[in-house]
Protein backbone atom coordinates (compact mmCIF):
# COMPACT_ATOMS: atom_id res chain seq x y z
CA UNK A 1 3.71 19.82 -1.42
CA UNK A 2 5.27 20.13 -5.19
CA UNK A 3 4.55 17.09 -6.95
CA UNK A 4 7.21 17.96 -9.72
CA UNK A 5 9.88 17.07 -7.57
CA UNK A 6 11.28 14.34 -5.34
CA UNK A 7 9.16 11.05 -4.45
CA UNK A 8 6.27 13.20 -5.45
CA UNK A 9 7.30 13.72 -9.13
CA UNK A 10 8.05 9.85 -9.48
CA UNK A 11 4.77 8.82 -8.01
CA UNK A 12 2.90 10.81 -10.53
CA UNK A 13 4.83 9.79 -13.24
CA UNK A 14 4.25 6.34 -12.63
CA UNK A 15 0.38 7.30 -12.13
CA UNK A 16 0.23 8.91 -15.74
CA UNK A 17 2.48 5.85 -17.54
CA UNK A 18 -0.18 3.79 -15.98
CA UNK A 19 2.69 1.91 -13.63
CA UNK A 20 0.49 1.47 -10.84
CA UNK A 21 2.41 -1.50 -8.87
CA UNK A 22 5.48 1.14 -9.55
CA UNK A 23 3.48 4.31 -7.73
CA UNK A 24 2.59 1.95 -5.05
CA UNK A 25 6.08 1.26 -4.24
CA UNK A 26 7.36 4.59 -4.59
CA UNK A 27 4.50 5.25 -1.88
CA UNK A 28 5.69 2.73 0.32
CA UNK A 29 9.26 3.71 0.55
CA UNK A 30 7.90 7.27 1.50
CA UNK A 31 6.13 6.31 3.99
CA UNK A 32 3.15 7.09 2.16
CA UNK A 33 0.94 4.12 3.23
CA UNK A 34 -2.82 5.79 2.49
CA UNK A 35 -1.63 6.32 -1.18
CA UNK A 36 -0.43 3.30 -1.46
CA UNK A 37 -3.65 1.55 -0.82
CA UNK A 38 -5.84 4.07 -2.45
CA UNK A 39 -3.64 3.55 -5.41
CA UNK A 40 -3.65 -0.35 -5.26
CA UNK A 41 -7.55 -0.43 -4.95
CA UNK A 42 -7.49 0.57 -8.91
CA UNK A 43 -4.73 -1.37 -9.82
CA UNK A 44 -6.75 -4.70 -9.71
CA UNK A 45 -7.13 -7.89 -6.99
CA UNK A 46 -3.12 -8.69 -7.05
CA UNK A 47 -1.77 -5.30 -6.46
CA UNK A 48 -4.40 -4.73 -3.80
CA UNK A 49 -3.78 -8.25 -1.94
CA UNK A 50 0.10 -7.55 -2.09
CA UNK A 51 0.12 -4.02 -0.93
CA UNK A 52 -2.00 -4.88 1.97
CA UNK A 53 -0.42 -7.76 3.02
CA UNK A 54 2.90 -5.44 2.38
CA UNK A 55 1.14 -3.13 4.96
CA UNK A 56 0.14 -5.38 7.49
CA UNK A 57 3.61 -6.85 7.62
CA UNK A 58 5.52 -3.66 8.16
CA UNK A 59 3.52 -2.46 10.31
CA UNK A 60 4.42 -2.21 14.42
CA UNK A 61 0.96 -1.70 15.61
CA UNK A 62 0.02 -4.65 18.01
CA UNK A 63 -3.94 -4.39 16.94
CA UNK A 64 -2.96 -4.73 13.33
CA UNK A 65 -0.79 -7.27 13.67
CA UNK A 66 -2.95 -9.24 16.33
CA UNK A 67 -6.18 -8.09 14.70
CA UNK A 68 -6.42 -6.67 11.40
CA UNK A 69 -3.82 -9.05 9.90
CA UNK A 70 -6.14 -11.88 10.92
CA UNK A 71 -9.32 -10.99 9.90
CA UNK A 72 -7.40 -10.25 6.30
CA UNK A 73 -6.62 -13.48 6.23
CA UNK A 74 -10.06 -14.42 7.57
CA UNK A 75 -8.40 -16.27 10.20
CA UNK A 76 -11.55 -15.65 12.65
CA UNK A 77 -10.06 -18.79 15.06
CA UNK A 78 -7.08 -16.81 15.89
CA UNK A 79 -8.45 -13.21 16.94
C-alpha cells in the first residue's frame, strides 16, 4: 500500500491538517470502515457518534442491524 497516492494520500493529508471528520469520510467512501472508526475515536464524542451511526446504517449485516444498532442506541427492549 503507497500512501502518497490515491484515497491513501488524501486520508493522510487530512490526518496531518488535523481534518479528522474529512479522513473519516475519505475512509468511508473506500470502504475503509476500521479506519474510519479508529480515526473518529480521536476526533471527539460527535465525530465518533456520527461515524458509527454512519456504520451501522450502511451496513447489510442482519446482527448489526438487529443487534449492534440497538444496543448503540441502548434500545435493550428491542433486541
Amino acid at each position: 500500500m503507497n500512501w502518497n497516492e490515491g484515497s491513501e494520500k488524501y486520508i493522510k493529508t487530512s490526518l496531518m491538517l488535523g481534518n479528522l471528520q474529512s479522513a473519516v469520510d475519505c475512509c468511508f467512501k473506500c470502504g475503509r470502515h476500521t479506519e474510519a472508526l479508529v480515526i473518529a475515536l480521536m476526533a471527539g464524542k460527535d465525530v465518533l457518534d456520527s461515524t458509527v451511526h454512519n456504520y451501522l446504517n450502511q451496513s447489510s449485516d442482519p446482527f448489526i442491524k438487529g443487534v449492534l444498532t440497538k444496543l448503540y442506541d441502548k434500545d435493550y427492549s428491542h433486541i
